[in-house]
N, C-alpha and C. Protein backbone atom coordinates (compact mmCIF):
# COMPACT_ATOMS: atom_id res chain seq x y z
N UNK A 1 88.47 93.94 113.51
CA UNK A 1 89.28 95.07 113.96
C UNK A 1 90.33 95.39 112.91
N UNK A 2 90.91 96.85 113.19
CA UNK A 2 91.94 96.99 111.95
C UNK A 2 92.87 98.17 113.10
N UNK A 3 94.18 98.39 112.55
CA UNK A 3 94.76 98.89 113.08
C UNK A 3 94.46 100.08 112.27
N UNK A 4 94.98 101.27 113.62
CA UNK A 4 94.94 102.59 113.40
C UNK A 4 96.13 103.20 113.50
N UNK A 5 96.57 104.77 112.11
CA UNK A 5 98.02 105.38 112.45
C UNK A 5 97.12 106.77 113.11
N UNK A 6 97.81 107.22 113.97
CA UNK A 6 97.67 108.49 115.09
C UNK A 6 98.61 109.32 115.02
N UNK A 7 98.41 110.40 115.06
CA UNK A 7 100.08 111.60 115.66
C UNK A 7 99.67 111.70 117.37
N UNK A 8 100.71 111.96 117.77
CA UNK A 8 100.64 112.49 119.21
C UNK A 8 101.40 113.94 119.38
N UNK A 9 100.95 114.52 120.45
CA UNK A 9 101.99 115.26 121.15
C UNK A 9 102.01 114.91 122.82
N UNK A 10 103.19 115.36 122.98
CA UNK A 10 103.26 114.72 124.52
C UNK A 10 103.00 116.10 125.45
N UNK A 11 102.47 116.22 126.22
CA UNK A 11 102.11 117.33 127.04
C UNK A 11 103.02 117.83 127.92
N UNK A 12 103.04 118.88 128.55
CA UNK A 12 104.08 119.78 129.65
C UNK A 12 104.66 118.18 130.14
N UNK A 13 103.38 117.31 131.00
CA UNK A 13 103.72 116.58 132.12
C UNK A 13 103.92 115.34 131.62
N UNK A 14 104.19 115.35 130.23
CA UNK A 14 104.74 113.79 129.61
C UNK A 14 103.89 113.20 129.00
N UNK A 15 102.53 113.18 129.49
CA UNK A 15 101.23 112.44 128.95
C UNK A 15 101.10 112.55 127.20
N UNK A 16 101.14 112.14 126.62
CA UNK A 16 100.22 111.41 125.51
C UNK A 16 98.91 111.59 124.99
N UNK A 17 98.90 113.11 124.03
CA UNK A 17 97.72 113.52 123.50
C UNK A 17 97.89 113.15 122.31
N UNK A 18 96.96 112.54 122.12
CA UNK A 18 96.45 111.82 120.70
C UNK A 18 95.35 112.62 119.61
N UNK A 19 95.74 113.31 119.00
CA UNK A 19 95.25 114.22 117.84
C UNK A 19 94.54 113.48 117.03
N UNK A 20 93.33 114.04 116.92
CA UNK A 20 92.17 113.68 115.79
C UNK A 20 92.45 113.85 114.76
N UNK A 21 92.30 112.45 113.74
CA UNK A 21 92.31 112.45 112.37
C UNK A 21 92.00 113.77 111.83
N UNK A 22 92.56 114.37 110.62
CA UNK A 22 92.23 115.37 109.98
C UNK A 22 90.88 115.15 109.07
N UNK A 23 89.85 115.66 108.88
CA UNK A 23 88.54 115.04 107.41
C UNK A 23 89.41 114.82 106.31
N UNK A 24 88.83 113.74 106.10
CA UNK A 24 89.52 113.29 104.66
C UNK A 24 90.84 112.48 104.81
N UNK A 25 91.21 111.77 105.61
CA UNK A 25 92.44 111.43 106.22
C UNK A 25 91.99 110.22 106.30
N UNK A 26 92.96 109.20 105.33
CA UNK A 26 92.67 107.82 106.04
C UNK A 26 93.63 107.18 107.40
N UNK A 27 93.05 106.54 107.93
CA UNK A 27 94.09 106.55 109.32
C UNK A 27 94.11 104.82 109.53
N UNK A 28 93.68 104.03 108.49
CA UNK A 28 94.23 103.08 108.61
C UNK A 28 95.48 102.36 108.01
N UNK A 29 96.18 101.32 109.38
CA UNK A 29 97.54 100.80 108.77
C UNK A 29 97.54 99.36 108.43
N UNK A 30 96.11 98.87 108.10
CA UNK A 30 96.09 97.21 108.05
C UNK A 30 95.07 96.97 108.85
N UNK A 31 94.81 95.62 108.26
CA UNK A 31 93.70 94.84 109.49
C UNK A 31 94.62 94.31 110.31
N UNK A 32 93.85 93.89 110.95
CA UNK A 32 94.84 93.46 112.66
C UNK A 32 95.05 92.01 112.29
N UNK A 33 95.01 91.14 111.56
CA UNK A 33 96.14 90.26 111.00
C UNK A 33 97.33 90.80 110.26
N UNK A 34 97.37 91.71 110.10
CA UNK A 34 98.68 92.56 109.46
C UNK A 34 99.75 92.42 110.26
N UNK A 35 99.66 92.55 111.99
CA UNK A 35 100.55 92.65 113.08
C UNK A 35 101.31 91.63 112.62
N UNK A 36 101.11 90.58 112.39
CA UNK A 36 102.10 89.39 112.09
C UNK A 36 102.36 88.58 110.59
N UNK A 37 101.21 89.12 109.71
CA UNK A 37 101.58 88.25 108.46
C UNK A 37 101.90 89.46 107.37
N UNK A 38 101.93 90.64 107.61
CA UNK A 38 102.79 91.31 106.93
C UNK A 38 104.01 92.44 107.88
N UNK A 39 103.52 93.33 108.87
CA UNK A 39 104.10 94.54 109.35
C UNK A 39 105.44 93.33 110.20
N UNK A 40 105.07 92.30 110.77
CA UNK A 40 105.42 91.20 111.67
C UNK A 40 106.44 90.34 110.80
N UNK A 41 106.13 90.02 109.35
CA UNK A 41 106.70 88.72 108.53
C UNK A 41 108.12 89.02 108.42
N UNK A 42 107.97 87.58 107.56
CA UNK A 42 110.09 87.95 107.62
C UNK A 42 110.80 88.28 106.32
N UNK A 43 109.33 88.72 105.42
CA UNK A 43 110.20 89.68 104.32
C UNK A 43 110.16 90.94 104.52
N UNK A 44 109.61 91.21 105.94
CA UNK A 44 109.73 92.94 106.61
C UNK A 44 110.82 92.70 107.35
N UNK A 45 111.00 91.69 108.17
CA UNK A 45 111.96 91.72 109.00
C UNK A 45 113.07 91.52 108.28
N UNK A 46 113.43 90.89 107.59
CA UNK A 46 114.77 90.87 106.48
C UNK A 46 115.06 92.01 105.76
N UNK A 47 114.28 92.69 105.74
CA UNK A 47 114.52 93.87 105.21
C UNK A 47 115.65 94.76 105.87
N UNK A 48 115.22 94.44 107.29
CA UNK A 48 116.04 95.08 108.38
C UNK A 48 115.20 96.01 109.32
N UNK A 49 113.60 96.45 108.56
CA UNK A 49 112.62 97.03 109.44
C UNK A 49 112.88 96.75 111.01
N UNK A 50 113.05 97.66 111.66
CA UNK A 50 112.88 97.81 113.26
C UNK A 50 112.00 97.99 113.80
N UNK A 51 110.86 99.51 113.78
CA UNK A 51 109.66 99.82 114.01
C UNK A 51 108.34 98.94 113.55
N UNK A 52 108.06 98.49 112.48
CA UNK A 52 106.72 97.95 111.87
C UNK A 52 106.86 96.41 112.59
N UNK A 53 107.72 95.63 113.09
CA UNK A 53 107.38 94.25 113.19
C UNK A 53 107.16 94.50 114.71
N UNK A 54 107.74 94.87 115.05
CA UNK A 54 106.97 95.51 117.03
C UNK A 54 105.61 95.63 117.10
N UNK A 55 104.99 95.40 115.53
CA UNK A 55 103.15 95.28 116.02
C UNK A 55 102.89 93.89 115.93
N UNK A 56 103.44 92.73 115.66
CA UNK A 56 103.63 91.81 115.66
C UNK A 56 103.25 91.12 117.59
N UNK A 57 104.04 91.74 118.32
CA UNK A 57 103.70 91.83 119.40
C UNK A 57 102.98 92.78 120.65
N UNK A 58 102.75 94.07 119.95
CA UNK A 58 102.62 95.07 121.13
C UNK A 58 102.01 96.25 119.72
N UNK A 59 101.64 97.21 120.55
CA UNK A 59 101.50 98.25 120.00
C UNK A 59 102.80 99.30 119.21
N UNK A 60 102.33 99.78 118.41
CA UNK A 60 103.84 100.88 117.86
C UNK A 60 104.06 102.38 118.37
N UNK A 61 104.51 102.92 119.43
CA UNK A 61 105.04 103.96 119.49
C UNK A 61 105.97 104.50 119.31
N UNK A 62 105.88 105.67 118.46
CA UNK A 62 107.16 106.12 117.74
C UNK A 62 106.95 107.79 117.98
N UNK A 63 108.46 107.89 118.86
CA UNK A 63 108.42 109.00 119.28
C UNK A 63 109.13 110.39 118.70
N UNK A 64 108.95 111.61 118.72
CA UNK A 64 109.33 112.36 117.84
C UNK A 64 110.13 112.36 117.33
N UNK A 65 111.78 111.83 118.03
CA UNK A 65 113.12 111.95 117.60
C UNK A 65 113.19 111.03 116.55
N UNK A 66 112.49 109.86 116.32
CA UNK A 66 112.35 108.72 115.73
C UNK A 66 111.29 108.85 114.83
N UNK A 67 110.96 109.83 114.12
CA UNK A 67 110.28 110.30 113.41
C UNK A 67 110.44 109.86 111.88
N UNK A 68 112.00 110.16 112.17
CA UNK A 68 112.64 110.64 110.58
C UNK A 68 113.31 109.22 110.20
N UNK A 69 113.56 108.66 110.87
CA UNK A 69 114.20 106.88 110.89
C UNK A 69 113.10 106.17 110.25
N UNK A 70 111.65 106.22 111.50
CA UNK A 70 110.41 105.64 110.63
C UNK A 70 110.09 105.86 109.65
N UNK A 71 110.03 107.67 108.76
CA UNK A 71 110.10 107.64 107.33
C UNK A 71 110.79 106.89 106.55
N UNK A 72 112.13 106.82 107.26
CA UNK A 72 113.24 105.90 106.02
C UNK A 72 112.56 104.61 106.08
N UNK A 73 112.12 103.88 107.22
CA UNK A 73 111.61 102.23 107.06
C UNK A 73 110.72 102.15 106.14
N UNK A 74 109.61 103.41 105.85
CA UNK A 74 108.59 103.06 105.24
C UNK A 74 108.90 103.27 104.04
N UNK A 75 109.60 104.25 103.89
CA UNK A 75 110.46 104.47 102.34
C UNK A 75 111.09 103.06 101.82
N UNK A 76 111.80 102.39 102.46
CA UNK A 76 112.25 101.03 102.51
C UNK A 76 111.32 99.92 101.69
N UNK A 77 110.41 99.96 102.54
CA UNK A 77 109.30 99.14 102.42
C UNK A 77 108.66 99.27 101.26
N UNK A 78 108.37 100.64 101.04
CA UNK A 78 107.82 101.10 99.41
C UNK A 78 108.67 100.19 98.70
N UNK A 79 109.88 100.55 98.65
CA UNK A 79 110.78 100.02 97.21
C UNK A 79 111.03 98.63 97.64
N UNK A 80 110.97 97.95 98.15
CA UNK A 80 110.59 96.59 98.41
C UNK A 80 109.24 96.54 98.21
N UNK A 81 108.49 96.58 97.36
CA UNK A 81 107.07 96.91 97.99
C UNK A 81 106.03 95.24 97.22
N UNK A 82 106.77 95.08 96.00
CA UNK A 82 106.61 93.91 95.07
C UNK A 82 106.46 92.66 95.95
N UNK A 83 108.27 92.44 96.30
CA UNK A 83 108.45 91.39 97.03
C UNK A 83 107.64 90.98 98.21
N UNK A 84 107.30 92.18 98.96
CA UNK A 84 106.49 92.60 100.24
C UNK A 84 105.17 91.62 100.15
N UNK A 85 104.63 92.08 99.16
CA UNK A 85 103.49 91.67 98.42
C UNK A 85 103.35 90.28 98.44
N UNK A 86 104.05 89.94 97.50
CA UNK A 86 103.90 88.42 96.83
C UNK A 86 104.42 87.45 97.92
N UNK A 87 104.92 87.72 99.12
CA UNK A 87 105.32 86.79 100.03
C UNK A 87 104.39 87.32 101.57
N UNK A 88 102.82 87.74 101.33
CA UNK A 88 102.61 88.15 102.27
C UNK A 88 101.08 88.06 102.02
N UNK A 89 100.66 87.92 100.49
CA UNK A 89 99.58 87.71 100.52
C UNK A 89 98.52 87.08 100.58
N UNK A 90 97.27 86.56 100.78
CA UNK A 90 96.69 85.23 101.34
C UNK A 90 95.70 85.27 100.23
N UNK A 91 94.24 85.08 101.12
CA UNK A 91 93.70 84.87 100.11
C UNK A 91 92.95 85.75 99.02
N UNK A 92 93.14 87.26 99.25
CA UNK A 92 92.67 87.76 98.41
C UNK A 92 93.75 87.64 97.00
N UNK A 93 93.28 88.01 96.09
CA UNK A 93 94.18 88.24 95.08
C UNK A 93 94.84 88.93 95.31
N UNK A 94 96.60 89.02 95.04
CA UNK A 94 98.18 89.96 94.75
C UNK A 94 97.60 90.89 94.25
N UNK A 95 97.01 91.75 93.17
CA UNK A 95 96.77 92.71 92.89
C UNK A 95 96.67 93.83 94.33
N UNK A 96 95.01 93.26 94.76
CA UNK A 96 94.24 93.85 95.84
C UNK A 96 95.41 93.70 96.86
N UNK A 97 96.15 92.80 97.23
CA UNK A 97 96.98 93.03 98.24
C UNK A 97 97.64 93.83 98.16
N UNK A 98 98.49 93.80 97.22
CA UNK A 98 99.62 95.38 96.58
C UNK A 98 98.89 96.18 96.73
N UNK A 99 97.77 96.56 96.19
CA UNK A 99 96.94 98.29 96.85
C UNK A 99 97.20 98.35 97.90
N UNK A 100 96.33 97.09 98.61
CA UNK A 100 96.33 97.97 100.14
C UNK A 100 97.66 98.08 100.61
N UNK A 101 98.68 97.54 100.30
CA UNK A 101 100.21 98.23 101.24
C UNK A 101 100.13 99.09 100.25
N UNK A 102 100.26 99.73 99.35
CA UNK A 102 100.45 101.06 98.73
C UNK A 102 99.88 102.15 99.84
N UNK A 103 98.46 101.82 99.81
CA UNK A 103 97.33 102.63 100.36
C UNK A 103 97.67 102.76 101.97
N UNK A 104 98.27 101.73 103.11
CA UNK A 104 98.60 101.79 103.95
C UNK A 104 99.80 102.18 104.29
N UNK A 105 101.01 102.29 103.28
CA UNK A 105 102.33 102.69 103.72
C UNK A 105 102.03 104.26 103.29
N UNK A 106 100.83 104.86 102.24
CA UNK A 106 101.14 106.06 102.43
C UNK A 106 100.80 106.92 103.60
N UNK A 107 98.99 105.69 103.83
CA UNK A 107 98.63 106.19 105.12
C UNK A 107 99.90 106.44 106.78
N UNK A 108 100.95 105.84 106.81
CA UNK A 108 101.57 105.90 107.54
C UNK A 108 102.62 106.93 107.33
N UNK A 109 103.28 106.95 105.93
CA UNK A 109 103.95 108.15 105.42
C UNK A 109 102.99 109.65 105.87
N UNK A 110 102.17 109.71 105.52
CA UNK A 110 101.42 111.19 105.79
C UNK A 110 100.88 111.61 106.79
N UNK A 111 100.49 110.50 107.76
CA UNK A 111 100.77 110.55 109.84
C UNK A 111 102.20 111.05 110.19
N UNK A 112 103.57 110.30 109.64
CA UNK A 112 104.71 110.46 109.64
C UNK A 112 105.36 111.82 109.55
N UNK A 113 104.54 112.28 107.89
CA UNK A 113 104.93 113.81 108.02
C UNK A 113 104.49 114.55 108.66
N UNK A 114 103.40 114.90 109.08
CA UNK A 114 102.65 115.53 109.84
C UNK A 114 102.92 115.66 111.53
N UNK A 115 103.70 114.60 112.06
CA UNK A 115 104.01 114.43 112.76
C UNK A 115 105.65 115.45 113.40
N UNK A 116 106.22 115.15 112.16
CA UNK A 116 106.95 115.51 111.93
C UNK A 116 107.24 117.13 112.10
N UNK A 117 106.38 117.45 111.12
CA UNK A 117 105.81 119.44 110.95
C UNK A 117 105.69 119.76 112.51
N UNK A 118 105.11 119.28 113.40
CA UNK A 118 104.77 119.48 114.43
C UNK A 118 105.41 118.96 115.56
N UNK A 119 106.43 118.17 115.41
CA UNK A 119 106.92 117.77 116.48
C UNK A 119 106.50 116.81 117.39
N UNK A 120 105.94 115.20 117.07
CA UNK A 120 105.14 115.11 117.51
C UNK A 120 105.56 113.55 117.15
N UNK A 121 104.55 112.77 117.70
CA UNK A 121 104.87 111.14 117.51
C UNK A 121 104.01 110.60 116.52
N UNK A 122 103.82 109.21 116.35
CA UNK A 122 103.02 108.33 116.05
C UNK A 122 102.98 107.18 116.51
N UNK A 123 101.68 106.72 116.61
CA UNK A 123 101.17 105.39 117.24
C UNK A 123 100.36 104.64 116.51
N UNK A 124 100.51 103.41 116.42
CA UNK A 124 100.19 102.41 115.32
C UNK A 124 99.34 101.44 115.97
N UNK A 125 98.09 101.30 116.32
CA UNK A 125 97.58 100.58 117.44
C UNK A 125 96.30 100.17 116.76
């Protein structure tokens, strides 16, 4: 299994519509050991990250107002992005690990904006 980033909008009656990937859109945020040995670890959590280690235990919903906060974490995370790395990676080689958080924090950056344009959430599940 691997985790997935989503936009939402919430409907008249509150409910939770979950918008289809765009073509060409990657929509993954990690494999589902990610929840705890990177989005979860404690060179995310030292960082001061709020949103990303909550997959550690539960799913991530992040709701419109909290849109623009989650950009800054992931912005965060970018420029930490080295350290991130080298204290998070197992057994593939550091190189390949550093891609994929490159490749996954943009995937979450560009759910984020989009979300954003529209008014709308994201869910990290």
């Amino acid at each position: 299994m691997s985790l997935s980033v989503d936009v939402f909008v919430r409907e008249p009656g509150g409910q939770r519509r979950i918008l289809d990937v765009p073509e060409g859109r990657d929509d993954s945020a990690g494999f589902e050991s990610w929840r705890r040995t990177v989005w979860g670890s404690e060179p995310v959590r030292a960082l001061g990250a709020r949103f990303l280690p909550v997959l550690a235990d539960d799913d991530l919903e992040i709701e419109a107002e909290e849109v623009a906060d989650f950009l800054r974490e992931v912005a965060l995370l970018r420029e930490h992005l080295d350290a991130i790395a080298e204290n998070t990676w197992r057994p593939r080689g550091l190189a390949e690990h550093r891609a994929g958080l490159v490749r996954r924090l943009r995937n979450l950056e560009v759910a984020a904006l989009h979300a954003r344009v529209i008014e709308g959430g994201v869910l990290i599940w």
